[in-house]
C-alpha atoms as a PDB file:
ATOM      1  CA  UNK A   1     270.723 109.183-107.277  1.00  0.00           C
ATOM      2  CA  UNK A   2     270.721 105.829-108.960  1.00  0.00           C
ATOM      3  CA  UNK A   3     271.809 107.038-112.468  1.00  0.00           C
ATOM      4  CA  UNK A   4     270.974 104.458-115.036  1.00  0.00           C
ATOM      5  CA  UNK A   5     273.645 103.038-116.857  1.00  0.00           C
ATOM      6  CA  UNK A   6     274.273  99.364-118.278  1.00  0.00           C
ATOM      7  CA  UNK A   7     271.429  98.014-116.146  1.00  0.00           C
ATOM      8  CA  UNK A   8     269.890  94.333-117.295  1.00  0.00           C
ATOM      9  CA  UNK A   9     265.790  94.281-116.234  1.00  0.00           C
ATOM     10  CA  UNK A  10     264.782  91.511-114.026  1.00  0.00           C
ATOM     11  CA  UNK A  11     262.466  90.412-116.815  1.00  0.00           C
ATOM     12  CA  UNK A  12     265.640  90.203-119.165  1.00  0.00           C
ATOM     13  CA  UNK A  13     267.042  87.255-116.812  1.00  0.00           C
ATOM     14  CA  UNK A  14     265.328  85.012-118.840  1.00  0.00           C
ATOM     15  CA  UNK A  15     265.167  86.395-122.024  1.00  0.00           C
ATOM     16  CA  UNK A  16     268.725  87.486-122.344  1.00  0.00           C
ATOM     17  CA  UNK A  17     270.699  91.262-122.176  1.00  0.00           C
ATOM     18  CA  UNK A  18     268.256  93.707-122.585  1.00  0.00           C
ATOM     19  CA  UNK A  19     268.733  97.638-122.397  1.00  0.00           C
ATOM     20  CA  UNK A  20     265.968  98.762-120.405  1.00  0.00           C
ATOM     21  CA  UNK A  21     266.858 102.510-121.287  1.00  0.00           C
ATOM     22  CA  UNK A  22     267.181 102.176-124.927  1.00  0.00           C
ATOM     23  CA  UNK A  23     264.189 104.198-126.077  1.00  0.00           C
ATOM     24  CA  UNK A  24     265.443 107.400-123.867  1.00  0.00           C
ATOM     25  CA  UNK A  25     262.359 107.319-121.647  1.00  0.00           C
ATOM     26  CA  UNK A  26     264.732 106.442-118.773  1.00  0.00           C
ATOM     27  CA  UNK A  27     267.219 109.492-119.734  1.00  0.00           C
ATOM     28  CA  UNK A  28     263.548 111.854-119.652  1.00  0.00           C
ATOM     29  CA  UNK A  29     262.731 110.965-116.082  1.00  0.00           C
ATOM     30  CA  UNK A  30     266.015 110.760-114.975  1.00  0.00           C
ATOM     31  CA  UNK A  31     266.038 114.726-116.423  1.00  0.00           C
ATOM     32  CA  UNK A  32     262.802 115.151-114.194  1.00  0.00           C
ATOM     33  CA  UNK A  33     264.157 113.271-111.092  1.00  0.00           C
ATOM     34  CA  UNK A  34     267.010 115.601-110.957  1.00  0.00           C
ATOM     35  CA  UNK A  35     264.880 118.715-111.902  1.00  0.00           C
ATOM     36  CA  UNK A  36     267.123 121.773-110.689  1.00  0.00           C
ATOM     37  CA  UNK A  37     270.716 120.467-111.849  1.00  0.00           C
ATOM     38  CA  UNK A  38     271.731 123.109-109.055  1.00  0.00           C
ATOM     39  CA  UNK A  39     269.541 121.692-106.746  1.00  0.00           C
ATOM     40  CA  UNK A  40     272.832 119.413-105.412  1.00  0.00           C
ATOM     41  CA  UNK A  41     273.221 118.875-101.329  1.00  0.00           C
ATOM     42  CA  UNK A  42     275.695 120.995-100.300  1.00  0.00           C
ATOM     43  CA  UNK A  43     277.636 118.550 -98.225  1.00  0.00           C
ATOM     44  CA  UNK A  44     277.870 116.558-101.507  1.00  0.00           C
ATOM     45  CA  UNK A  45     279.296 119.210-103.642  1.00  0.00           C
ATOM     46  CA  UNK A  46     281.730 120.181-100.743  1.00  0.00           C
ATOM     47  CA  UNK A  47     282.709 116.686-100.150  1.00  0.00           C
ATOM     48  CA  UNK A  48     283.515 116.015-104.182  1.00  0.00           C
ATOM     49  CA  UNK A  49     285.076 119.395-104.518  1.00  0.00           C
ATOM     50  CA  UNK A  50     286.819 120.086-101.784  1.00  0.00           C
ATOM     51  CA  UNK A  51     288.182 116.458-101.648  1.00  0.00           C
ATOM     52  CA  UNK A  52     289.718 116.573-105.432  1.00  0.00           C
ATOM     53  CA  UNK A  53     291.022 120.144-104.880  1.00  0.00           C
ATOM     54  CA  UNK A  54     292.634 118.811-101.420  1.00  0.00           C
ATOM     55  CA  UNK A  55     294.116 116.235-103.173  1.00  0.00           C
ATOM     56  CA  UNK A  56     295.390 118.304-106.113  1.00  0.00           C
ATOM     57  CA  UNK A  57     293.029 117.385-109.384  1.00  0.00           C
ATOM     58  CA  UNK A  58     292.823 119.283-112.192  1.00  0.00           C
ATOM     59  CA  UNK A  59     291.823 116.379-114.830  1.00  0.00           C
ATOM     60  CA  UNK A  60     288.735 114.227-113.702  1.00  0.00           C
ATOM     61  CA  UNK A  61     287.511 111.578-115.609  1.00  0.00           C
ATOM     62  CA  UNK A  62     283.851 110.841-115.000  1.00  0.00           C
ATOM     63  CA  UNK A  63     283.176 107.314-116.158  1.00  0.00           C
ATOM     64  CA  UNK A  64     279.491 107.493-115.307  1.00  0.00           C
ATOM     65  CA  UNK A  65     278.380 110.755-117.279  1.00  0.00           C
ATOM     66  CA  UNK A  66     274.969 109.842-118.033  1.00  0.00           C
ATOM     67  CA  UNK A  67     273.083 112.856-118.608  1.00  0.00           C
ATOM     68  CA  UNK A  68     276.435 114.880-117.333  1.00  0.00           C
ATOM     69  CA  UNK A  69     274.512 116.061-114.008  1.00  0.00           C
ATOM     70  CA  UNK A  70     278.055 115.736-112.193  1.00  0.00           C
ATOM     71  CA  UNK A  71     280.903 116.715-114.846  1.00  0.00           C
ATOM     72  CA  UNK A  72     278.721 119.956-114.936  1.00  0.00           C
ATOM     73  CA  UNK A  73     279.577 120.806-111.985  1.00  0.00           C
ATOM     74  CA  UNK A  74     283.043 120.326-111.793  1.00  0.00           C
ATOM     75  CA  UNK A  75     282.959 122.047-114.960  1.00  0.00           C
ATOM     76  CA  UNK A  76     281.386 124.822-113.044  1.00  0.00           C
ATOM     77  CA  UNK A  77     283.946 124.169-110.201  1.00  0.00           C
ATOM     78  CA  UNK A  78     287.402 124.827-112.732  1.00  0.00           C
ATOM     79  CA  UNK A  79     288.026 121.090-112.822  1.00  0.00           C
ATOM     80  CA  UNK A  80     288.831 120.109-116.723  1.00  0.00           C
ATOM     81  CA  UNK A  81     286.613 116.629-117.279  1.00  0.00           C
ATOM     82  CA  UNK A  82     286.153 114.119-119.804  1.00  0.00           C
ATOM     83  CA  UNK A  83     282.928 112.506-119.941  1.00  0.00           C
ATOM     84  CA  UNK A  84     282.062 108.666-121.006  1.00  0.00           C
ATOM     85  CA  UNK A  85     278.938 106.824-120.745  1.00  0.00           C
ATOM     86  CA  UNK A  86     277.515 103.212-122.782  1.00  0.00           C
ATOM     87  CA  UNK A  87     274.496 104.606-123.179  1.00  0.00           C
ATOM     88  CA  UNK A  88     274.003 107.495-125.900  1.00  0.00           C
ATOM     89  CA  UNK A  89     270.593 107.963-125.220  1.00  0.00           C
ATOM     90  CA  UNK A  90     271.824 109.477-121.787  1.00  0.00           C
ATOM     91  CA  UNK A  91     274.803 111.465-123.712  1.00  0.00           C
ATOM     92  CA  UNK A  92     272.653 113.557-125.713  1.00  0.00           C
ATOM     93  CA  UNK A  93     271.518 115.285-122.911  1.00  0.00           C
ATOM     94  CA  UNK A  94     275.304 116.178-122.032  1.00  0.00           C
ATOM     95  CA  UNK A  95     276.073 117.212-125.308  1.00  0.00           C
ATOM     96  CA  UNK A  96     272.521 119.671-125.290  1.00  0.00           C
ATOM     97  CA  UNK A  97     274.497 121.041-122.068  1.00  0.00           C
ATOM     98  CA  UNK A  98     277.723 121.456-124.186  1.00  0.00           C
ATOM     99  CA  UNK A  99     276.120 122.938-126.687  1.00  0.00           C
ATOM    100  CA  UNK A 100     274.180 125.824-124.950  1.00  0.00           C
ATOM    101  CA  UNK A 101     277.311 126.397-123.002  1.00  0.00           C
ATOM    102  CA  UNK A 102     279.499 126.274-125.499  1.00  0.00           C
ATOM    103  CA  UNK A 103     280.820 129.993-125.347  1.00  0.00           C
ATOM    104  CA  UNK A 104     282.454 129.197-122.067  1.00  0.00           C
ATOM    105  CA  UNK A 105     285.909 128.292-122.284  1.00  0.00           C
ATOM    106  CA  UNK A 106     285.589 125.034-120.004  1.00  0.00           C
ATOM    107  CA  UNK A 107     282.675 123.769-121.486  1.00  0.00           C
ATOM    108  CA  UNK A 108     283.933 124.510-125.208  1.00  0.00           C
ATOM    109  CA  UNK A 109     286.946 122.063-123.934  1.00  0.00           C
ATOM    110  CA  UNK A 110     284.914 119.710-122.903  1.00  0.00           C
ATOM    111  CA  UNK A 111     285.289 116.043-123.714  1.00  0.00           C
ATOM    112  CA  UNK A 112     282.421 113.786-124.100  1.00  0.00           C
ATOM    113  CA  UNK A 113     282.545 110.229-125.702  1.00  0.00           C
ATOM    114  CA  UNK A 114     280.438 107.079-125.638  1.00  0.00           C
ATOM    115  CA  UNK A 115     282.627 104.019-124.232  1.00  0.00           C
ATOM    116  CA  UNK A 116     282.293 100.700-122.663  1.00  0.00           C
ATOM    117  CA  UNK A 117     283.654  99.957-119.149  1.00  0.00           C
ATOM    118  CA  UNK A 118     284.884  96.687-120.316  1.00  0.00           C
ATOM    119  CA  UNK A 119     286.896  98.368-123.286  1.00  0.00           C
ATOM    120  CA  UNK A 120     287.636 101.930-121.334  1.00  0.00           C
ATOM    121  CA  UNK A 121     291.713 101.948-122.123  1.00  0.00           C
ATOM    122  CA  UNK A 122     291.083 101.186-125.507  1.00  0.00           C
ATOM    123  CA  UNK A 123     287.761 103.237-126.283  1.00  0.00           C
ATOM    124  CA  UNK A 124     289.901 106.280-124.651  1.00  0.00           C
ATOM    125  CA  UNK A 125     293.247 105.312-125.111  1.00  0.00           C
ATOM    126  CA  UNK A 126     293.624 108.686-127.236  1.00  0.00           C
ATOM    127  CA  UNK A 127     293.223 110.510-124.007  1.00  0.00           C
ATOM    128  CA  UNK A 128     294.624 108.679-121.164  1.00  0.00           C
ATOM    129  CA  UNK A 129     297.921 109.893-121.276  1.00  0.00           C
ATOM    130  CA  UNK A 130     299.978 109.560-118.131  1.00  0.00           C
ATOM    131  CA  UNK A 131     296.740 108.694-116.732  1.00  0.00           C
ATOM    132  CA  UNK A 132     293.580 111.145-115.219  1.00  0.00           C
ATOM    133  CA  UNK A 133     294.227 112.993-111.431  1.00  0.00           C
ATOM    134  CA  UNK A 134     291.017 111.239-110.687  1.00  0.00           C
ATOM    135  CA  UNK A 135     288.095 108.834-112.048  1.00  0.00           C
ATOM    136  CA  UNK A 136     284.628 109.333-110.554  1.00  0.00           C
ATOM    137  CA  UNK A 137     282.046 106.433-110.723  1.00  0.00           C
ATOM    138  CA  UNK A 138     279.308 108.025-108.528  1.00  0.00           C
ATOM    139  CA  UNK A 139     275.518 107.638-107.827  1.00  0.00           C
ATOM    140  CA  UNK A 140     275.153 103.983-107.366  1.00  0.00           C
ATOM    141  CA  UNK A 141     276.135 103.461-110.967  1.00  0.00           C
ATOM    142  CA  UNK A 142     278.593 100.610-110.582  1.00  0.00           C
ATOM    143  CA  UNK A 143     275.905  98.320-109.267  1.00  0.00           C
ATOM    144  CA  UNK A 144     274.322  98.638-112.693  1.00  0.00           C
ATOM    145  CA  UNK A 145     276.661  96.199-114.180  1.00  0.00           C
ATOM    146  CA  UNK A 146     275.069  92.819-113.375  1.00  0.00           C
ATOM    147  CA  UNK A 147     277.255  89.247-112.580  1.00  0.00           C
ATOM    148  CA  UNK A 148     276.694  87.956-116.152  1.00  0.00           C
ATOM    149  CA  UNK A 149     278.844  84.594-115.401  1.00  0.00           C
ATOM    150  CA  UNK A 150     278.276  84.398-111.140  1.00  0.00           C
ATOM    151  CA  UNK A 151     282.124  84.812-110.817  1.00  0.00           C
ATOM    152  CA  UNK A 152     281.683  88.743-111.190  1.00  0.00           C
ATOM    153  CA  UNK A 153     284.965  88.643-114.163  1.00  0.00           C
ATOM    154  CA  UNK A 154     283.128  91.636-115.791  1.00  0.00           C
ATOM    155  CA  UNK A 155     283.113  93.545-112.740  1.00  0.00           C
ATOM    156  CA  UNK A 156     286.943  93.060-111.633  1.00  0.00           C
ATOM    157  CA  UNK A 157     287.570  93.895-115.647  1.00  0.00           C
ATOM    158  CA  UNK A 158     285.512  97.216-115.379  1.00  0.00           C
ATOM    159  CA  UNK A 159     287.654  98.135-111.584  1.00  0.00           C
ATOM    160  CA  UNK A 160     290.990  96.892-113.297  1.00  0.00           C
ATOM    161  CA  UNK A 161     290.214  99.322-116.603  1.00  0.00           C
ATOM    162  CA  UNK A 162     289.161 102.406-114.247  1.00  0.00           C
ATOM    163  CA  UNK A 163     292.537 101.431-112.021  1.00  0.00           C
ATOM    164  CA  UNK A 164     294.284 101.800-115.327  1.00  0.00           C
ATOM    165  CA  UNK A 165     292.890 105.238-116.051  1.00  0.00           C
ATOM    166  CA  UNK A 166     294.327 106.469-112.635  1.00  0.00           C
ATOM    167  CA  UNK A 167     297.872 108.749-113.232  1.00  0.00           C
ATOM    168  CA  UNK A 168     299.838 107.610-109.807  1.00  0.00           C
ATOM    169  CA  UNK A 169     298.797 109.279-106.734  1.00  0.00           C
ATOM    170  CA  UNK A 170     295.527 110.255-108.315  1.00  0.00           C
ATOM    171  CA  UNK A 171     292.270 108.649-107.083  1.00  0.00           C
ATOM    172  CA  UNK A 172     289.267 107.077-108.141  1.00  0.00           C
ATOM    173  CA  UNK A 173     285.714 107.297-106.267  1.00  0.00           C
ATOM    174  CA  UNK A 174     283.202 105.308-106.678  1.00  0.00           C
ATOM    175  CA  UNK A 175     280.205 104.723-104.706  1.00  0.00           C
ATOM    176  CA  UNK A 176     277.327 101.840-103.882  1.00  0.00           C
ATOM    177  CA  UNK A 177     274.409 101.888-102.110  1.00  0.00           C
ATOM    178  CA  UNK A 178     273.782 100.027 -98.621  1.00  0.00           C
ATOM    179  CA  UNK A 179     273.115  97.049 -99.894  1.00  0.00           C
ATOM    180  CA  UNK A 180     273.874  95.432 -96.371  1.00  0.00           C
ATOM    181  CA  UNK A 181     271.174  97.082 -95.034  1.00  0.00           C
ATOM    182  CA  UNK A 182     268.652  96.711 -98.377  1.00  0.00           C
ATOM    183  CA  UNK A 183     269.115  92.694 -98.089  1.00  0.00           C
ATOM    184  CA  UNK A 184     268.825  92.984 -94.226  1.00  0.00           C
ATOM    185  CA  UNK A 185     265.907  95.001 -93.973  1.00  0.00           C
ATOM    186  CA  UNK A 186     264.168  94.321 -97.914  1.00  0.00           C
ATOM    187  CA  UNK A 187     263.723  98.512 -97.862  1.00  0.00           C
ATOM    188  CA  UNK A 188     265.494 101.068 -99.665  1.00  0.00           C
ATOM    189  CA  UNK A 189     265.582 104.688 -98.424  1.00  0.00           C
ATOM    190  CA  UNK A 190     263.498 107.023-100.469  1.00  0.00           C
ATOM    191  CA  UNK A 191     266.058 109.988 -99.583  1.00  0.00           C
ATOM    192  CA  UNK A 192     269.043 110.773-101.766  1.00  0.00           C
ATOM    193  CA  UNK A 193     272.517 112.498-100.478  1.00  0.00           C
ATOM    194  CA  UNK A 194     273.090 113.605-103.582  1.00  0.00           C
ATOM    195  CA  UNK A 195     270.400 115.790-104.590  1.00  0.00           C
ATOM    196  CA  UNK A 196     267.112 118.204-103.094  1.00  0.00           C
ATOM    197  CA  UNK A 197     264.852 116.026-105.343  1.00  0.00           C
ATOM    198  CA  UNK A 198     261.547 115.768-103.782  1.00  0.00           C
ATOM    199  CA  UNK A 199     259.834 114.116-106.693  1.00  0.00           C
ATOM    200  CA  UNK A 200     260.316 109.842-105.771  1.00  0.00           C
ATOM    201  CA  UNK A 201     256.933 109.004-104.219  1.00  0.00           C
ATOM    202  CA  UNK A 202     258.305 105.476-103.290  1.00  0.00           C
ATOM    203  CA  UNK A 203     260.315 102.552-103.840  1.00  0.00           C
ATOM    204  CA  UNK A 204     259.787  98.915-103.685  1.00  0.00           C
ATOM    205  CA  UNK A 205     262.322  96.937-102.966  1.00  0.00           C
ATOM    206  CA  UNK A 206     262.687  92.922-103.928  1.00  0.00           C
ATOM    207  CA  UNK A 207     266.116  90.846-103.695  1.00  0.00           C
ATOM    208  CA  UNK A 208     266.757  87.774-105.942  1.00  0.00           C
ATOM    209  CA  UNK A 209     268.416  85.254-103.718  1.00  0.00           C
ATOM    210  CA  UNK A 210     270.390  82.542-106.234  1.00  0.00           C
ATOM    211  CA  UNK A 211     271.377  79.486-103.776  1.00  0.00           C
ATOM    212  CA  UNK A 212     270.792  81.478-100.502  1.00  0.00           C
ATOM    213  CA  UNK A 213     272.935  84.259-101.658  1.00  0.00           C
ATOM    214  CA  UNK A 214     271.368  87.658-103.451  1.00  0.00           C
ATOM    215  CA  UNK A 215     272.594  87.987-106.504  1.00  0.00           C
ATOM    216  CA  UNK A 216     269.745  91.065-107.347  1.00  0.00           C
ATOM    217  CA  UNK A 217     268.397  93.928-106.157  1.00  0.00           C
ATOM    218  CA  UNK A 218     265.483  95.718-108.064  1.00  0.00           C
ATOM    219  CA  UNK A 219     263.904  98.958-107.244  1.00  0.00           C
ATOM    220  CA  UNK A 220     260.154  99.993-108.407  1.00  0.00           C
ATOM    221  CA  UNK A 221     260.325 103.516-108.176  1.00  0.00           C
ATOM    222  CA  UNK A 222     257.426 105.683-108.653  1.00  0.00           C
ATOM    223  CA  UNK A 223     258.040 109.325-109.572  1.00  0.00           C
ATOM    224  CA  UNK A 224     256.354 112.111-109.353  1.00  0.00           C
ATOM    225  CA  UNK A 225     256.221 114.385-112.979  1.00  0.00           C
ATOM    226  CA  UNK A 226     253.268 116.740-111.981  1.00  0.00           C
ATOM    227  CA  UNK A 227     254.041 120.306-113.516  1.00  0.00           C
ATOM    228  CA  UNK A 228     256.336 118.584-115.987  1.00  0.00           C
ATOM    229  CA  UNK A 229     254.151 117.219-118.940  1.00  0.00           C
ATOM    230  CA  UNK A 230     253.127 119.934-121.535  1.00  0.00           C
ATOM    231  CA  UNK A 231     249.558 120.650-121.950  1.00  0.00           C
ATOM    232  CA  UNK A 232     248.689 118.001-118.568  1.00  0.00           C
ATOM    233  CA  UNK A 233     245.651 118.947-116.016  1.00  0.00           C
ATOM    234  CA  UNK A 234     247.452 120.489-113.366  1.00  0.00           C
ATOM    235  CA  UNK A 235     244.792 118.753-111.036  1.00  0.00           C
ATOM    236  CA  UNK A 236     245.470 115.254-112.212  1.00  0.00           C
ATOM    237  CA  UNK A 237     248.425 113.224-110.985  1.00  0.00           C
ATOM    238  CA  UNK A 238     250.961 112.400-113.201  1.00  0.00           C
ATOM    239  CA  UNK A 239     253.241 109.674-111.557  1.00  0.00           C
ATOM    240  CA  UNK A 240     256.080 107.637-113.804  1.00  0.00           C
ATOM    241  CA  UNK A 241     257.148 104.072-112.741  1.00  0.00           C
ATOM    242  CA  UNK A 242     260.159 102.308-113.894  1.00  0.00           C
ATOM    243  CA  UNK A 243     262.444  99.656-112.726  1.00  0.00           C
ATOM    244  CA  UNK A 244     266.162  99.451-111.952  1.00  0.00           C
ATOM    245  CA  UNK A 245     268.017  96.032-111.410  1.00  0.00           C
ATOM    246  CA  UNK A 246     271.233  96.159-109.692  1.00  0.00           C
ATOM    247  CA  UNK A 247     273.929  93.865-108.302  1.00  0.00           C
ATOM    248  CA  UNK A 248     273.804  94.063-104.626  1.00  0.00           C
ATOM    249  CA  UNK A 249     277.502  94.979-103.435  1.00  0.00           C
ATOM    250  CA  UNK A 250     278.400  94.298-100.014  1.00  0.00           C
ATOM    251  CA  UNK A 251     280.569  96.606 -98.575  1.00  0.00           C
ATOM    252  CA  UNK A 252     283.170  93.755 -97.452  1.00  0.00           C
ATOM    253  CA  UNK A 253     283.474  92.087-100.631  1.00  0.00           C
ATOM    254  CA  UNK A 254     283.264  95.118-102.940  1.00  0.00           C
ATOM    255  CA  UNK A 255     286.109  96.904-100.771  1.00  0.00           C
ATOM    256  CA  UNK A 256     288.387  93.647-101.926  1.00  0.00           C
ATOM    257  CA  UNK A 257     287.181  93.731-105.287  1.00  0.00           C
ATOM    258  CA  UNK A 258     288.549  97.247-105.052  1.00  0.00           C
ATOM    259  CA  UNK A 259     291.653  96.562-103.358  1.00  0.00           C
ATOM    260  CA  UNK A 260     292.580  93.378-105.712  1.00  0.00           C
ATOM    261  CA  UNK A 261     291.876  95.850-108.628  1.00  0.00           C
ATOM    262  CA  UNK A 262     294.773  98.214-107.926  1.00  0.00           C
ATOM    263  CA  UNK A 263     297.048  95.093-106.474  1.00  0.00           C
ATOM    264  CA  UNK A 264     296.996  96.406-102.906  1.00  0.00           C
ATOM    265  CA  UNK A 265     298.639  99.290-103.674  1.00  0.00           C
ATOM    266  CA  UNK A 266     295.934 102.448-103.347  1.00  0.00           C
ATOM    267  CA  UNK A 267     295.595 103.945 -99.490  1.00  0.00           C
ATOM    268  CA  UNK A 268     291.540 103.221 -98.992  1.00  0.00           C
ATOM    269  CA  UNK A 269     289.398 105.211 -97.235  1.00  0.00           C
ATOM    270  CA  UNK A 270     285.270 104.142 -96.915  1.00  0.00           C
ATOM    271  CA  UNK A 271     283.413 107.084 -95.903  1.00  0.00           C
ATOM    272  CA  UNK A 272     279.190 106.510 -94.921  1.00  0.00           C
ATOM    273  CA  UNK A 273     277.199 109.794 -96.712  1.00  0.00           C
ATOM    274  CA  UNK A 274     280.666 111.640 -97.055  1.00  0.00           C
ATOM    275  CA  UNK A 275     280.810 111.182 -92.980  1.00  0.00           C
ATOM    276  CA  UNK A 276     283.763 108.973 -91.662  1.00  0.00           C
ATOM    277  CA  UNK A 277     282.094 105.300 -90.509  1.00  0.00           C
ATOM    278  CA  UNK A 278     282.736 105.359 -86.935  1.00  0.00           C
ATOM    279  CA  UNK A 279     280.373 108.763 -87.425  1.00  0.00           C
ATOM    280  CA  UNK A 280     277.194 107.528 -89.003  1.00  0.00           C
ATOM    281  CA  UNK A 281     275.015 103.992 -88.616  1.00  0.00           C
ATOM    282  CA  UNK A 282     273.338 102.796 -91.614  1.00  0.00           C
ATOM    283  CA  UNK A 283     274.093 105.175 -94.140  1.00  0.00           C
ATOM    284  CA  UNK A 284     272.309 105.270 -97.371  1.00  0.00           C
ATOM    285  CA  UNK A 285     275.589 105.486 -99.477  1.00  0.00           C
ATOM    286  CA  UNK A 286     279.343 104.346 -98.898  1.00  0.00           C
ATOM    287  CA  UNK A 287     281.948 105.948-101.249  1.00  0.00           C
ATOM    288  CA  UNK A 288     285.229 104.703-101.690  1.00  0.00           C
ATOM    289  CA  UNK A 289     287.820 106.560-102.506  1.00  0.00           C
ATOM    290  CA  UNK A 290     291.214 105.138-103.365  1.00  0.00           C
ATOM    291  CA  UNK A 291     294.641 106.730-103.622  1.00  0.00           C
ATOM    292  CA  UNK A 292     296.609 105.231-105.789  1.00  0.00           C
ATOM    293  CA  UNK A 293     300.447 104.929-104.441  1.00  0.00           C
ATOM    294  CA  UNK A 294     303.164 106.137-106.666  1.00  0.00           C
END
């Protein structure tokens, strides 16, 4: 899935912050990558859906909306959701969505702002409230935010601020890929649990090791957009590449991470492609989801 949201390019290391999705191309292919928005693995949708309504949730907040793939669904699914995302170039698409479904109740309700993970309780502090039944961060999008200062401070600020946005007994999810395997291995899976995509051709895989220990992962991927471009030769092939940097989470230290940020007091449960770990070897995803004690 690899939605792309406050990513840094491997180029910028040198040069500084850089928004590599800026211009919206990113946000287009992205768009193309996902194709059928109801083209969603079944196990995924049951595992999200049937996991929040399980639990109880009626207010989700999805903290990594991007082009609002994922609150459209749970829109679809009776969930009410507010949407946030950094980038707006990835928002517009969400609001296009809101816009054309706007006669339907849920999506006339439906909140979507632009906010910063490092300033979440203040950029939504108008809608927190007692707090949201859950907080989604799904699709490898946490890995986006890069170790700025090599003490990863802007990470445990982002977990603390989403740990804030959690009501008592509600949960938050969030997801990374196998990184273990990724540095092990220097390959990345081309298949996604999340969606039916067929279009990724490929992806190269290099890690960035900073004194013997990776400190970045970057993907080349090379998608397919044949039938996609107006006006193109149906016989040529039209292929898109782009680049994603991420922060390689282990699953060891990112569970801690997760359990410092609610002060050891969420139940946590790992799960390997929604399947429980003892079930699956070398799963492309692990999602976390934490229950936060009342």
């Amino acid at each position: 899935m690899d939605t792309v949201f406050h990513t840094r390019s491997l180029g910028a290391a040198a040069e500084g912050v850089k928004d590599q999705y800026a211009d919206g191309i990113a946000a287009k292919v992205w768009e193309v990558f996902i194709g059928d928005k109801k083209q969603r693995k079944q196990n995924y949708r049951d595992f999200l859906v049937g996991l929040l309504r399980d639990k109880g949730c009626k207010r989700v907040l999805d903290v990594a909306c991007g082009t609002g793939v994922d609150s459209t669904m749970l829109l679809e699914e009776g969930f009410e959701v507010v949407s946030v995302d950094a980038s707006d170039k990835m928002l517009k698409y969400a609001l296009k969505t809101r816009w054309e479904k706007r006669k339907e109740k849920a999506f006339d309700n439906w909140i979507i702002e632009e906010a910063n993970w490092l300033t979440l309780p203040n950029d939504i502090s108008h809608l927190i409230g007692e707090g949201f039944d859950a907080v989604i961060c799904l699709g490898n999008s946490f890995a986006h935010m890069l170790d700025s200062f090599g003490d990863q401070r802007e990470q445990k600020q982002a977990l603390s601020n989403f740990e804030r946005c959690v009501k008592p007994g509600g949960l938050l999810l969030i997801d990374h890929r196998n990184y273990d395997y990724v540095i092990r291995t220097g390959q990345t899976p081309t298949h996604c649990i999340y969606y039916n995509s067929k279009h990724t051709q490929s992806i190269n895989t290099s890690v960035l090791y900073t004194n013997g220990v990776p400190a970045l992962v970057t993907l080349e991927y090379r998608i397919s957009l044949n039938g996609f471009a107006k006006g193109e030769d149906k016989d040529e092939q039209q292929v898109s590449q782009f680049r994603l940097s991420y922060h390689p989470h282990v699953l060891n230290v990112f569970s801690v991470l997760l359990d410092e940020a609610f002060h050891g007091q969420a139940k946590h449960t790992i799960y390997g492609d929604f399947k429980p770990l003892d079930e699956i070897v070398d799963p492309g995803f692990y999602i976390h989801v934490l229950e936060k004690i009342e």
